[in-house]
Protein backbone atom coordinates (compact mmCIF):
# COMPACT_ATOMS: atom_id res chain seq x y z
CA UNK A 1 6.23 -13.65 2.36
CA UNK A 2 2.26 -14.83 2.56
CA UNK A 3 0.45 -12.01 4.46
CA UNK A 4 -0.84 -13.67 7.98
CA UNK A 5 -4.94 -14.25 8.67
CA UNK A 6 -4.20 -11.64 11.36
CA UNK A 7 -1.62 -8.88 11.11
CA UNK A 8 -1.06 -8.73 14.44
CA UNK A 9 0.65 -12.37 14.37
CA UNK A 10 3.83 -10.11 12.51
CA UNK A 11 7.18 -10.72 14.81
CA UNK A 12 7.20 -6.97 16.01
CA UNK A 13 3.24 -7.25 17.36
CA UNK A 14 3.27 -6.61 21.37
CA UNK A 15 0.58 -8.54 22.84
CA UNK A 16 -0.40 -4.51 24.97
CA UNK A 17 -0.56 -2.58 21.31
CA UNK A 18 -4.00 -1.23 20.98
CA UNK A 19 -5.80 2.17 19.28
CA UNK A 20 -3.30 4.46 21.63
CA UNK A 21 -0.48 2.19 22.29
CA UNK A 22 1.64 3.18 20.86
CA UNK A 23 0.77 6.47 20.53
CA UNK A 24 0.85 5.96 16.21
CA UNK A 25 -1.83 3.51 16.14
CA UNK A 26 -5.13 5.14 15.23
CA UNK A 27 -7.82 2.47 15.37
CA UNK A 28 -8.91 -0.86 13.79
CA UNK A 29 -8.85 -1.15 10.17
CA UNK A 30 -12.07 0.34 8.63
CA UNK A 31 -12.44 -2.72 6.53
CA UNK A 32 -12.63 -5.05 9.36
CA UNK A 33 -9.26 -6.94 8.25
CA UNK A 34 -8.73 -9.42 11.88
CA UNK A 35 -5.65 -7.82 13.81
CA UNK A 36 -5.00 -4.97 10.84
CA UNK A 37 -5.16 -1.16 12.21
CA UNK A 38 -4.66 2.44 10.75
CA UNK A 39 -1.65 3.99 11.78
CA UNK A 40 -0.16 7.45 11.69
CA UNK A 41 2.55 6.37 9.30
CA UNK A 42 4.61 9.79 9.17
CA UNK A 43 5.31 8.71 13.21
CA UNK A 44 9.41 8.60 13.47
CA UNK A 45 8.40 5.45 15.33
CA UNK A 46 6.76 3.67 12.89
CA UNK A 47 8.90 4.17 9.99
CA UNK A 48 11.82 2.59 12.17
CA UNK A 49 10.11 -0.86 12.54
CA UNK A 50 9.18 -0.85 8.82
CA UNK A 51 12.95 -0.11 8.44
CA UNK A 52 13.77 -2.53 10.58
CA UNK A 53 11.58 -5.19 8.54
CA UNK A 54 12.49 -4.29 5.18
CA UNK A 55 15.82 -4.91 6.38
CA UNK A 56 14.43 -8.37 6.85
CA UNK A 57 13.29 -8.74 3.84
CA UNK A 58 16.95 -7.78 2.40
CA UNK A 59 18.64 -9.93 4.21
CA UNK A 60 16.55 -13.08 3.08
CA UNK A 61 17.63 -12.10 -0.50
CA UNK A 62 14.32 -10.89 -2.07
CA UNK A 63 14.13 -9.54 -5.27
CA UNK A 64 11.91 -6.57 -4.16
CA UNK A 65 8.85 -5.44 -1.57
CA UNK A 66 5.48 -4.31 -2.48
CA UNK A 67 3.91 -1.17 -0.51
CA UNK A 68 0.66 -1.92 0.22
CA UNK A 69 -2.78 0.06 1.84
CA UNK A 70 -1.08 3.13 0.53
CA UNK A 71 -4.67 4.32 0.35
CA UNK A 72 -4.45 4.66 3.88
CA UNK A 73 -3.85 8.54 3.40
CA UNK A 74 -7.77 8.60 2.48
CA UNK A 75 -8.77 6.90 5.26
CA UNK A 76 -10.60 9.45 7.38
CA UNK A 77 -9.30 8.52 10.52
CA UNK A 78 -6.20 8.94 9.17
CA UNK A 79 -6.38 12.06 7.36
CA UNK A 80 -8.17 13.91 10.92
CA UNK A 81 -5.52 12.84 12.34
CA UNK A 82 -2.85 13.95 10.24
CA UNK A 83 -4.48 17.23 10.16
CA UNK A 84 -4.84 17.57 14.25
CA UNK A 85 -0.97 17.50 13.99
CA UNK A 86 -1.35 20.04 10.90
CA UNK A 87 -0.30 17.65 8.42
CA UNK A 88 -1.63 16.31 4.90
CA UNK A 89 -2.32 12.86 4.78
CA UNK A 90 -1.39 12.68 1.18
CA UNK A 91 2.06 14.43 1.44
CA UNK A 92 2.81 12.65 4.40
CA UNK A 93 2.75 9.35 2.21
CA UNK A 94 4.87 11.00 -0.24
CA UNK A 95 7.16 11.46 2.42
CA UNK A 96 7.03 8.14 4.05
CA UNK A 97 7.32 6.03 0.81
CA UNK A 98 10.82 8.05 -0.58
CA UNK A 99 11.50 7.51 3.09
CA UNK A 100 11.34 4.14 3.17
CA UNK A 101 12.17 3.61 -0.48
CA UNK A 102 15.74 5.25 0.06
CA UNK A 103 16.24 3.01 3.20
CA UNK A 104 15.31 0.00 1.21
CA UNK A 105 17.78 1.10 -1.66
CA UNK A 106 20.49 2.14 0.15
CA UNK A 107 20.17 -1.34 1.57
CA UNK A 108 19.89 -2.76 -1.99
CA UNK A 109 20.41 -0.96 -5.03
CA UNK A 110 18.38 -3.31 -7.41
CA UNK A 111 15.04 -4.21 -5.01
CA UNK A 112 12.16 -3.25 -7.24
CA UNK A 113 10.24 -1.36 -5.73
CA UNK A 114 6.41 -1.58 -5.81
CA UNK A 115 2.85 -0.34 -5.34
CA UNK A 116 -0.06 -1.91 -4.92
CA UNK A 117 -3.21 0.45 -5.26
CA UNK A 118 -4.03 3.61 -4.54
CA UNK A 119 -3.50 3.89 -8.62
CA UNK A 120 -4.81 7.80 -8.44
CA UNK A 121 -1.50 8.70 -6.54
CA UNK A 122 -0.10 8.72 -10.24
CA UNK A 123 -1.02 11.90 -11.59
CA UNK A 124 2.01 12.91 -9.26
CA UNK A 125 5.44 12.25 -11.11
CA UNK A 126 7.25 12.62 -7.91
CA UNK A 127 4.86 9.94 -6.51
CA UNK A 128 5.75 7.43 -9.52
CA UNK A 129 9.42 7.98 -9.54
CA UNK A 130 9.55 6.23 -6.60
CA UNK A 131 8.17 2.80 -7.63
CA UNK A 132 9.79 0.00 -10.27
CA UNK A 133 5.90 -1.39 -11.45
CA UNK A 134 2.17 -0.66 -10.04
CA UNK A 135 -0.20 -3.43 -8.98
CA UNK A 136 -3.85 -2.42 -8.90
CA UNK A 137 -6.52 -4.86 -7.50
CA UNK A 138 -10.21 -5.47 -8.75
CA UNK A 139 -10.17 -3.23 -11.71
CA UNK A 140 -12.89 -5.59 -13.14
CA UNK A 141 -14.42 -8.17 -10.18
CA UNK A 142 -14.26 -7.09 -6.79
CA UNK A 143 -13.97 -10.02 -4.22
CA UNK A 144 -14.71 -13.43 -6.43
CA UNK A 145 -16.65 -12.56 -9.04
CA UNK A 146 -18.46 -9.64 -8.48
CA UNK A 147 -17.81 -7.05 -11.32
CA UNK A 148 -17.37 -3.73 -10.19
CA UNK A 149 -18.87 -0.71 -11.38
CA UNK A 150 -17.82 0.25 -14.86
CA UNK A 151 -17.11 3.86 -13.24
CA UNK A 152 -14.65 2.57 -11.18
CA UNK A 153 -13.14 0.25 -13.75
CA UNK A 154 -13.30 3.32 -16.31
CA UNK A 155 -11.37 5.56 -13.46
CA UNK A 156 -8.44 2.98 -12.83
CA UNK A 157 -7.60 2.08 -16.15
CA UNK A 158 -7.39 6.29 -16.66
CA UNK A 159 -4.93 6.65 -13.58
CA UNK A 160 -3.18 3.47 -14.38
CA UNK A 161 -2.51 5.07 -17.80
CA UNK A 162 -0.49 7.77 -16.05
CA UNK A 163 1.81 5.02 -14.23
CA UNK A 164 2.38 3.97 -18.27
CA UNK A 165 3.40 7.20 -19.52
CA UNK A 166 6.17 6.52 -17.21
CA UNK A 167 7.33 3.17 -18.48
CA UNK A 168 5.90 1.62 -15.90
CA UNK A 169 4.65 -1.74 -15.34
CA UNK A 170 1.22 -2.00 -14.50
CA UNK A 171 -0.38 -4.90 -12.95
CA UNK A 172 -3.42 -6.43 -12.43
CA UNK A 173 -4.36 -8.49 -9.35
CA UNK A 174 -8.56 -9.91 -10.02
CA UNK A 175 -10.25 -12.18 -8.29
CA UNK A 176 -12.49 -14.06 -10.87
CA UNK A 177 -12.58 -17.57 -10.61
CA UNK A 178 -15.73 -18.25 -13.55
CA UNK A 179 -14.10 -18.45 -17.17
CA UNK A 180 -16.10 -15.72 -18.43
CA UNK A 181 -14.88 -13.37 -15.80
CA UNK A 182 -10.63 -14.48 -16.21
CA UNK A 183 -11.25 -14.00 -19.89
CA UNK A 184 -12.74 -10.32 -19.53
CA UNK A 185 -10.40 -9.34 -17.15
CA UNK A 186 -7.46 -10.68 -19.32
């Protein structure tokens, strides 16, 4: 399923949703991503229309789905506001991914599972139990062609190595399109 320009163009967008309305929906997303917003993702309400899609996404045969933005728990918008409601952001996406996960399975026994980023979640075992393979963007270019730090580079191929312990697949997504950058990052 190709991700739409603007998120808000997904069937279950109401043209009255806003920061507020519904009451799970926190603000626009930080990184300025057109019709994409933060949103308290432990909310009953929320879980039941990603339910309700990955149901969807069963019943149009796919193999498996891919959690994405699982960073979101960092997000500080979204970890005040988990914490207003006296919550951890972090646990709370424990929660909400074996939530969804067992939905999803109990749906389909063998959809694979998946992850894409927030690769430091893997020093939890709990956390990588609950995913078939790991997808990590920009470990070496960030956007087209711009290399990232070597820090940050050095930092996800030491959490990725955790997913690996585990036998599981680790991918990586870059974004180089100059030969000398596709051949470093292979």
């Amino acid at each position: 399923m190709a991700r739409p320009a603007d998120w808000s163009a997904r069937y279950y967008w109401k043209d009255d949703w806003k920061a507020g309305n519904p009451k799970w929906i926190i603000g626009k997303d930080p990184q300025g991503r057109a019709g994409s917003f933060l949103v308290k993702f432990w909310k009953d309400d929320w879980k039941d229309l990603l339910k309700e899609y990955i149901d969807r996404i069963v019943e149009d045969n796919y193999d498996g789905i891919c959690f994405d933005y699982l960073k979101a728990y960092a997000s500080v918008p979204v970890a005040e506001a988990a914490a207003k409601e006296g919550k951890d952001s972090r646990l709370e996406i424990f929660k909400f991914v074996r939530d969804l996960r067992s939905h999803a399975l109990s749906k389909k026994s063998n959809l694979l599972i998946l992850s894409q980023n927030a690769a430091e979640l893997g020093e939890f075992t709990s956390h990588i139990e609950n995913f078939d393979a790991v997808l990590q963007e920009e470990i070496w270019f960030d956007g087209t062609d711009i290399a990232v730090k070597q820090k940050l580079t050095d930092s996800y191929l030491y959490e990725l190595k955790q997913w690996q312990m585990f036998e599981n697949p680790v991918f990586n997504i870059e974004y180089a399109s100059d030969t000398k950058n596709v051949k470093q990052a292979y």
